[in-house]
N, C-alpha and C. Protein backbone atom coordinates (compact mmCIF):
# COMPACT_ATOMS: atom_id res chain seq x y z
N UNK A 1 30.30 31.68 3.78
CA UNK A 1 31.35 32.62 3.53
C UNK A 1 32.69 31.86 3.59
N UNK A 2 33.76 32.04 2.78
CA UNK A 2 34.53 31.30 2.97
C UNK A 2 36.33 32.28 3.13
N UNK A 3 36.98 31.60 3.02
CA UNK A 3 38.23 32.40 3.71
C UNK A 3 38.63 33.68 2.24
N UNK A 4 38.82 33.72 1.42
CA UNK A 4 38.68 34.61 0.35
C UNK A 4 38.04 35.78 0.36
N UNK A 5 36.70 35.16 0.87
CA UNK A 5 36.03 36.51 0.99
C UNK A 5 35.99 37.42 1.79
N UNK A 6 36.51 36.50 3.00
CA UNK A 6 37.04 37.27 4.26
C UNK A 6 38.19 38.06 4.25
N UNK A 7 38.82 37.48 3.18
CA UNK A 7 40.03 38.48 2.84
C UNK A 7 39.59 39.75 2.01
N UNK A 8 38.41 39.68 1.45
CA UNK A 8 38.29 40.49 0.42
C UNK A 8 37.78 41.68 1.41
N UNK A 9 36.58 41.02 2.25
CA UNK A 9 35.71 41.83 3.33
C UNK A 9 36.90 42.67 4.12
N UNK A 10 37.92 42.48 4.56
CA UNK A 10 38.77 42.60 5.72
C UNK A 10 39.62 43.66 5.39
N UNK A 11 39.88 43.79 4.00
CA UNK A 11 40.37 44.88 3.05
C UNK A 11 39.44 45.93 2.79
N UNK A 12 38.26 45.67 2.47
CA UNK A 12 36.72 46.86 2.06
C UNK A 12 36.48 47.30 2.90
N UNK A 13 36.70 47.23 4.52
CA UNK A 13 35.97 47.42 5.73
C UNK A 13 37.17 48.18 5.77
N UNK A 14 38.60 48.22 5.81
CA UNK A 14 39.35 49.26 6.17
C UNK A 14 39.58 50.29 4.88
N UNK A 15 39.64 49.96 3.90
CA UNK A 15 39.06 51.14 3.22
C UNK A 15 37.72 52.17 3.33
N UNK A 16 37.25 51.23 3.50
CA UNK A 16 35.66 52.01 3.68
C UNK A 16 36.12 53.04 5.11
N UNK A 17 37.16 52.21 5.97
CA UNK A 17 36.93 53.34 7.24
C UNK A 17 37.83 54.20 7.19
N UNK A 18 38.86 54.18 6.12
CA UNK A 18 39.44 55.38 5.66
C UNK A 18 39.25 56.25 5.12
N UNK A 19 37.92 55.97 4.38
CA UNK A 19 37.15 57.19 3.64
C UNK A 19 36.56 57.60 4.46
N UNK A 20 35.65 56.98 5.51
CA UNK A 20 34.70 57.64 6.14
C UNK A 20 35.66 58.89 7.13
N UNK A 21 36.97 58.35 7.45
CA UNK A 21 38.03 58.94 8.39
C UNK A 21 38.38 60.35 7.29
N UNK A 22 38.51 60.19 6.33
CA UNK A 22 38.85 61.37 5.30
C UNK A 22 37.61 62.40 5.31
N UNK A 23 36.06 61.51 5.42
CA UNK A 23 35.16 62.52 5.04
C UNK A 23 34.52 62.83 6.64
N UNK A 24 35.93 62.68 7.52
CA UNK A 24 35.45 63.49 8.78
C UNK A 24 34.54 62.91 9.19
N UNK A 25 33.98 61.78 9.61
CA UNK A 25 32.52 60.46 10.26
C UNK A 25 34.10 59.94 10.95
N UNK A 26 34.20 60.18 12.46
CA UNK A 26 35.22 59.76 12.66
C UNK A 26 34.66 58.10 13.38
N UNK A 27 33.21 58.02 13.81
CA UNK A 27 32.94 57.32 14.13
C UNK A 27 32.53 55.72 13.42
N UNK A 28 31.66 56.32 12.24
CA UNK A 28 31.69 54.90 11.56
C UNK A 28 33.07 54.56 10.93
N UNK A 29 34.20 55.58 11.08
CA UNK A 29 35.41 54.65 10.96
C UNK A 29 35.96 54.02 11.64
N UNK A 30 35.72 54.27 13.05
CA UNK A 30 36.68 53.64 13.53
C UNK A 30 34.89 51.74 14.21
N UNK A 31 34.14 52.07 13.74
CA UNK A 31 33.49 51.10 13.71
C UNK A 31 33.70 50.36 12.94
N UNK A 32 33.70 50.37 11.59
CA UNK A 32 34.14 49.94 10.05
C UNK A 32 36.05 49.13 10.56
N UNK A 33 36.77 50.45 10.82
CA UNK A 33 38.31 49.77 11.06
C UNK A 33 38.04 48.17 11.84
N UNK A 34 37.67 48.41 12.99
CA UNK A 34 37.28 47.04 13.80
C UNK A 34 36.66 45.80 13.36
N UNK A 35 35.76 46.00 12.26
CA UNK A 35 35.61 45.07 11.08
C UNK A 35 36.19 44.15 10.56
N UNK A 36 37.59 45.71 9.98
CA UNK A 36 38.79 44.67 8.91
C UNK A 36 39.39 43.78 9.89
N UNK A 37 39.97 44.08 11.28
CA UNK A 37 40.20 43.04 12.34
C UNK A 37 39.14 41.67 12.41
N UNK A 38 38.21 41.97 12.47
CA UNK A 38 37.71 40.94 12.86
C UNK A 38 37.26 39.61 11.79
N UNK A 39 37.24 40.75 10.53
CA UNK A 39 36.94 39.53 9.19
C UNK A 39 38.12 39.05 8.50
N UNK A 40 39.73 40.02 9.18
CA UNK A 40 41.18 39.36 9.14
C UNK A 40 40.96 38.30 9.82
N UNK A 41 40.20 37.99 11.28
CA UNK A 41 40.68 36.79 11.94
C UNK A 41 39.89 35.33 11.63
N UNK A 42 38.66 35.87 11.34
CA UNK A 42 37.66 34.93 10.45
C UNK A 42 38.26 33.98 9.25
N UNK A 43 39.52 35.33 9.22
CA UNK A 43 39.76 33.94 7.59
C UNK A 43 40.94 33.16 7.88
N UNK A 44 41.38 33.37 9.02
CA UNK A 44 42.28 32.58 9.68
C UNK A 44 42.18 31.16 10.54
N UNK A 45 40.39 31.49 10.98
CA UNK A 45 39.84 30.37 11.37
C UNK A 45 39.36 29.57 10.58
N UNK A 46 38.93 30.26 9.29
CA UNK A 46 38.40 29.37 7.63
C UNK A 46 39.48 28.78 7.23
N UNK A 47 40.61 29.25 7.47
CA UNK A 47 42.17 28.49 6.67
C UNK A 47 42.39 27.40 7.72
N UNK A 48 41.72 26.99 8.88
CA UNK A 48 41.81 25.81 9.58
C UNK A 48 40.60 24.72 9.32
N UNK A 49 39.80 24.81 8.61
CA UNK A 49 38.52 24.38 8.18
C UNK A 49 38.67 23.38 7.22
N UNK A 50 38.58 22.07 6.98
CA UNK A 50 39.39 21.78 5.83
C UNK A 50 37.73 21.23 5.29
N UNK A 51 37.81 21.25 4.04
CA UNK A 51 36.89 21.03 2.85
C UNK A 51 36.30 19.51 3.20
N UNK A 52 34.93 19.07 3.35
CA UNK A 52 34.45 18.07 3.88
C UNK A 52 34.56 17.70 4.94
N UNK A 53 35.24 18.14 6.01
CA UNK A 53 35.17 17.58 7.55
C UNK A 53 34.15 18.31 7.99
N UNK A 54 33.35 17.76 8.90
CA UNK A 54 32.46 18.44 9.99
C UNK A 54 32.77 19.30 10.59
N UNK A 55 32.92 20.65 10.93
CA UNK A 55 33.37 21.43 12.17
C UNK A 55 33.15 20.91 13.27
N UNK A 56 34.05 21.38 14.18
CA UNK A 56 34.29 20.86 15.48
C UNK A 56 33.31 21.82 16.53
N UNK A 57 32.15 21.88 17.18
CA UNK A 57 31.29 22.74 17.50
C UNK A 57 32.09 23.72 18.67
N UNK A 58 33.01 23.60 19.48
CA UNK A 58 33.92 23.87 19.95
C UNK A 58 34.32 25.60 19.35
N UNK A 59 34.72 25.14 18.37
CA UNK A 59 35.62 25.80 17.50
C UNK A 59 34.48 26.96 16.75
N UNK A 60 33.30 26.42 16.22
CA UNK A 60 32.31 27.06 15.76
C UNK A 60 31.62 28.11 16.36
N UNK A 61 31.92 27.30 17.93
CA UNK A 61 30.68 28.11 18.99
C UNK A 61 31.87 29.81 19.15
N UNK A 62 32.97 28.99 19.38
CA UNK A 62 34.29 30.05 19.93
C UNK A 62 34.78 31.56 18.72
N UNK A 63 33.84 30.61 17.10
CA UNK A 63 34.14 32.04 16.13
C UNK A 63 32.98 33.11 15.65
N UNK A 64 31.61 32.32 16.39
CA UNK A 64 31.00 33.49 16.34
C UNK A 64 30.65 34.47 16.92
N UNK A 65 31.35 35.22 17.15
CA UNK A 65 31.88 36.28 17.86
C UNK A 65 32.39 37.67 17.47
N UNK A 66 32.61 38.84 18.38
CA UNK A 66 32.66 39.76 17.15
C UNK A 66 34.10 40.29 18.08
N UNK A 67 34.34 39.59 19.59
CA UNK A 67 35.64 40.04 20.22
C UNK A 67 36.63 39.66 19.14
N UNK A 68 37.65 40.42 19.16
CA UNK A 68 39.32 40.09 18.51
C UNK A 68 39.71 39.29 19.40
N UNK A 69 39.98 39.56 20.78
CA UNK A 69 40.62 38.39 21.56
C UNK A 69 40.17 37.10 21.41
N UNK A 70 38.55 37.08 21.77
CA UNK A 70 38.32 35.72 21.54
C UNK A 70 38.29 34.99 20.15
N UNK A 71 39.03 35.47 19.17
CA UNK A 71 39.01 35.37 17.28
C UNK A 71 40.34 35.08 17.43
N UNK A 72 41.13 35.74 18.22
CA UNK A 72 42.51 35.15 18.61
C UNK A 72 42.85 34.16 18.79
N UNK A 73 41.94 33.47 19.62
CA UNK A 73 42.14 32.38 20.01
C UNK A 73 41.55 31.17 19.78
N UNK A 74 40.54 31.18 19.06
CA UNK A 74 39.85 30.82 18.02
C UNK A 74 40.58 30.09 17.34
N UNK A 75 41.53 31.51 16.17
CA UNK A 75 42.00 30.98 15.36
C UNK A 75 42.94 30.35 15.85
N UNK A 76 43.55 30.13 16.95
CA UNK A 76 44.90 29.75 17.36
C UNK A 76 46.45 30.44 17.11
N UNK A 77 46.05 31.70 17.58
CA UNK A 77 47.23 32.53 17.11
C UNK A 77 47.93 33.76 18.69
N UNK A 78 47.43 32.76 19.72
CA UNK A 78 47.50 33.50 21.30
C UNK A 78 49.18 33.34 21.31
N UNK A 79 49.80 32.37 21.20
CA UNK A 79 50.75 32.53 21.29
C UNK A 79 52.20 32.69 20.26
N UNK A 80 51.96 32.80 19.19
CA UNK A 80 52.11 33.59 17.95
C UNK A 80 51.87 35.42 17.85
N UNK A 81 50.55 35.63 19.08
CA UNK A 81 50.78 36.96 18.75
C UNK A 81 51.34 37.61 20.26
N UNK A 82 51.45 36.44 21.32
CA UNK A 82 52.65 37.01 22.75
C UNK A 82 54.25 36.93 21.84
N UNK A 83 54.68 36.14 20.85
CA UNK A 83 55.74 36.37 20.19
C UNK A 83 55.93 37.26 19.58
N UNK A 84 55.27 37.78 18.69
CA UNK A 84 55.37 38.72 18.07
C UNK A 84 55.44 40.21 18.69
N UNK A 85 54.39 40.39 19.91
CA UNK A 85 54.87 41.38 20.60
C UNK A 85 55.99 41.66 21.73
N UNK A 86 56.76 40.55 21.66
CA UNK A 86 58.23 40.21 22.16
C UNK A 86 59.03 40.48 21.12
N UNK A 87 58.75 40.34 19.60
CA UNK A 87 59.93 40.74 18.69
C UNK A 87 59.94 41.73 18.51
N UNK A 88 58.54 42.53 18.66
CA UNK A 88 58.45 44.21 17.98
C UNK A 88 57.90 44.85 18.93
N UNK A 89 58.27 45.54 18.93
CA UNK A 89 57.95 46.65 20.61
C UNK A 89 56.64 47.43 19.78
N UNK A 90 56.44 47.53 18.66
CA UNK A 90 55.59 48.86 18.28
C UNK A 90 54.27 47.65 18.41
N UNK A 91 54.32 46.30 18.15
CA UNK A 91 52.62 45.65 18.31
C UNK A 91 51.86 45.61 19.38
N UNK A 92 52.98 45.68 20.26
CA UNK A 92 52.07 45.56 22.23
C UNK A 92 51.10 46.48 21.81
N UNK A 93 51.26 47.68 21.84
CA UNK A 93 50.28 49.10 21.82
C UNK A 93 49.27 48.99 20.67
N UNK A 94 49.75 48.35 19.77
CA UNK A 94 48.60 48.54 18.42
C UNK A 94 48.22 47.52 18.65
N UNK A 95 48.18 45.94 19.28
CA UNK A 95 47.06 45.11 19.90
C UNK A 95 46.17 46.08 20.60
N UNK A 96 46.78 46.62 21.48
CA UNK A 96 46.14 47.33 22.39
C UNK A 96 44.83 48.00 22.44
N UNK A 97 45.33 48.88 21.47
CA UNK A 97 44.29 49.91 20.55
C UNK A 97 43.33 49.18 19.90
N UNK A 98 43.86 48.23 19.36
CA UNK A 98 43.37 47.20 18.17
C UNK A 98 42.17 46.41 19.50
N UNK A 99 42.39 45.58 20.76
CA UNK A 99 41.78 44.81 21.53
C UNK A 99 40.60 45.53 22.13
N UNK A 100 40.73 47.33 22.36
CA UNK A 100 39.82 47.74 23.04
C UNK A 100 38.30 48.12 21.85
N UNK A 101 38.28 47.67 20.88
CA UNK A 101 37.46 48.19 19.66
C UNK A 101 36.31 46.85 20.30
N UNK A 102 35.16 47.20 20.13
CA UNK A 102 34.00 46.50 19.93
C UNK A 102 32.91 46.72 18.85
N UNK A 103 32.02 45.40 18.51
CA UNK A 103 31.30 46.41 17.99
C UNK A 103 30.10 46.93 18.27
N UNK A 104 30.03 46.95 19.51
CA UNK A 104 29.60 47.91 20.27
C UNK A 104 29.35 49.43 19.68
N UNK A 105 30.84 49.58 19.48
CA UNK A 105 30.91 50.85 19.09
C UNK A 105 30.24 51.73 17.97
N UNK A 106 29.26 50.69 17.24
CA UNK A 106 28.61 51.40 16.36
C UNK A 106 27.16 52.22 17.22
N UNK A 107 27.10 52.33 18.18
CA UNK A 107 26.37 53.02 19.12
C UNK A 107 26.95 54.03 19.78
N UNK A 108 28.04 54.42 19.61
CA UNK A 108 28.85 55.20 20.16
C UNK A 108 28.94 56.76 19.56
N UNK A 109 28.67 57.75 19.92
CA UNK A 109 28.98 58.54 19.71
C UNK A 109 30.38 59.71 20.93
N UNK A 110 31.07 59.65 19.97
CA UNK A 110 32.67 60.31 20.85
C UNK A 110 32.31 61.55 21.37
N UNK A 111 32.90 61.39 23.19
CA UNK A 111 32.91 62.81 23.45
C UNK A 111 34.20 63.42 23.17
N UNK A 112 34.08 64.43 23.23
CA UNK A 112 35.14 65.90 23.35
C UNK A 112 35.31 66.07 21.93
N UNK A 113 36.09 66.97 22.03
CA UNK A 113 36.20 67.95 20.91
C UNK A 113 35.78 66.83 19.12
N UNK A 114 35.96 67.32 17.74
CA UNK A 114 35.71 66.66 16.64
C UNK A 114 37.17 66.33 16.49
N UNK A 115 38.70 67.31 16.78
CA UNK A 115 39.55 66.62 16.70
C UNK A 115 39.95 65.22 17.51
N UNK A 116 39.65 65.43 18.88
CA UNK A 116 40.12 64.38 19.14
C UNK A 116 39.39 62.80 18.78
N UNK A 117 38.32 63.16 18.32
CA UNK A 117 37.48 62.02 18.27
C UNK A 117 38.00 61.69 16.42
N UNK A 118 38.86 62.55 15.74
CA UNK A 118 39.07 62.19 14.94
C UNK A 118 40.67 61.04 15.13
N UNK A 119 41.36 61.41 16.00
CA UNK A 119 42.69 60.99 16.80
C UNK A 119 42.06 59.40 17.07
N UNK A 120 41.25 59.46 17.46
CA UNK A 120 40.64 58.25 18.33
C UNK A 120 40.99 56.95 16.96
N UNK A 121 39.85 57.59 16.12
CA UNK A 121 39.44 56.81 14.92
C UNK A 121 40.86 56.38 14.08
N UNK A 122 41.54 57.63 13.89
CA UNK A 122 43.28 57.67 13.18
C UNK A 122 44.24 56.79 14.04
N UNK A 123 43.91 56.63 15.07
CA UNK A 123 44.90 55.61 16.16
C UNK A 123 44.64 54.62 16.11
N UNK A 124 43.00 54.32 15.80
CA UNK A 124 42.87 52.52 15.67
C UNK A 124 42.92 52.20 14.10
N UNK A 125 43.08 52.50 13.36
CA UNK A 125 43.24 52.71 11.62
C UNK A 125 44.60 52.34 11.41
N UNK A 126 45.58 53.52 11.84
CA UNK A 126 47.28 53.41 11.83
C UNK A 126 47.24 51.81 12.65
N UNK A 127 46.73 51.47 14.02
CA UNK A 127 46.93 50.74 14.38
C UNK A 127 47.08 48.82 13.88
N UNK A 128 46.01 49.43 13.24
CA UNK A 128 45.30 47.77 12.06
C UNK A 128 46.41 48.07 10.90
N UNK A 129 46.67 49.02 10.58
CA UNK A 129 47.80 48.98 8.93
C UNK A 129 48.93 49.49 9.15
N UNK A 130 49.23 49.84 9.96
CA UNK A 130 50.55 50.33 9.61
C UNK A 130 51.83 49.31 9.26
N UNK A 131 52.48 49.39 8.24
CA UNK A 131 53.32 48.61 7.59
C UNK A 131 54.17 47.66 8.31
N UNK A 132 54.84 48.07 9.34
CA UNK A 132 55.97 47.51 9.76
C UNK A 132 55.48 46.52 11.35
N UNK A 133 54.36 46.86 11.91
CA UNK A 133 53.46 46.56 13.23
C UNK A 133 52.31 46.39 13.52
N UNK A 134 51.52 47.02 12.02
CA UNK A 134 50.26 46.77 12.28
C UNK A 134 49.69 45.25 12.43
N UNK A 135 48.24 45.04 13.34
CA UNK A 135 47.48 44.21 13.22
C UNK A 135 47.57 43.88 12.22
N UNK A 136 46.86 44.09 11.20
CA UNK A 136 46.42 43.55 9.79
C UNK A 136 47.71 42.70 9.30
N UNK A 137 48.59 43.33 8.56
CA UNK A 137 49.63 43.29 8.44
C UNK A 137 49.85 41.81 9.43
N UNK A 138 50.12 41.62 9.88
CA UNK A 138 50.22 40.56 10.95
C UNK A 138 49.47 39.18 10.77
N UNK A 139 48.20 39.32 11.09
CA UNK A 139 47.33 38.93 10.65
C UNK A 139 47.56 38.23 9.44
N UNK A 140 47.66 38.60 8.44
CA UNK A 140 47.55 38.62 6.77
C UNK A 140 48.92 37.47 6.51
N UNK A 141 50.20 37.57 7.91
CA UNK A 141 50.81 36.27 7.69
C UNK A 141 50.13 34.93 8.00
N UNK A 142 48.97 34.65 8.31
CA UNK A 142 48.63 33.86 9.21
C UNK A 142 46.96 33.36 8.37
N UNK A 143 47.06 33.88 7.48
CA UNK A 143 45.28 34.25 6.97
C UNK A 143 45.47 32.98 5.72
């Protein structure tokens, strides 16, 4: 797989969890949203990869993984993204949202009500795109 496609994947996975978020599956969206995070950070670690060198097993062992934090750091972007949530007050919280996603969560079924479990899914979604703070968005300088 190479960094392209990860861009391509990283885009389909948050669409896909916007439809599923539209057709009310609040859950495989916000499973799907956690995706586009994680195949955003994949191609950030592919854009450090250079064409004929050996990977560094280090580096290999540290990206297969499905945490964001540890993809963070991976790619080398830990302290790039403590800056960034020093310039913009709105990213602290949408890391936030964005850090507690696993994918785990495709085993998950949400308690309480269908609205709030739709809130849940709409908070980590806004969180990954929103224009001016989102993850993605972020990300996508760095990809």
């Amino acid at each position: 797989m190479n960094r392209i496609e990860f861009h391509r994947l990283a885009e389909l996975r948050l669409e896909e969890a916007k439809a599923l978020l539209a057709a009310r599956f609040p859950e495989g969206a916000y499973y799907l949203a956690g995706y586009a995070v994680e195949r955003a950070l994949k191609a950030c670690i592919a854009r450090k990869t250079q064409e004929h060198d050996f990977p560094d097993k280090k580096l290999v062992d540290k990206s297969y993984t499905h945490d964001v934090g540890k993809l963070i750091d991976a790619a080398g972007l830990s302290l790039l993204l403590s800056a960034a949530i020093s310039e913009n007050a709105g990213m602290e919280p949408n890391w936030n949202t964005v850090r507690e996603w696993s994918e785990q969560s495709r085993y998950d079924l949400f308690d309480g009500s269908r609205a709030e479990s739709m809130k849940e899914a709409q908070m980590l979604i806004l969180a990954i795109e929103s224009a001016h703070d989102g993850v993605l968005q972020w990300i996508k300088k760095h990809w």
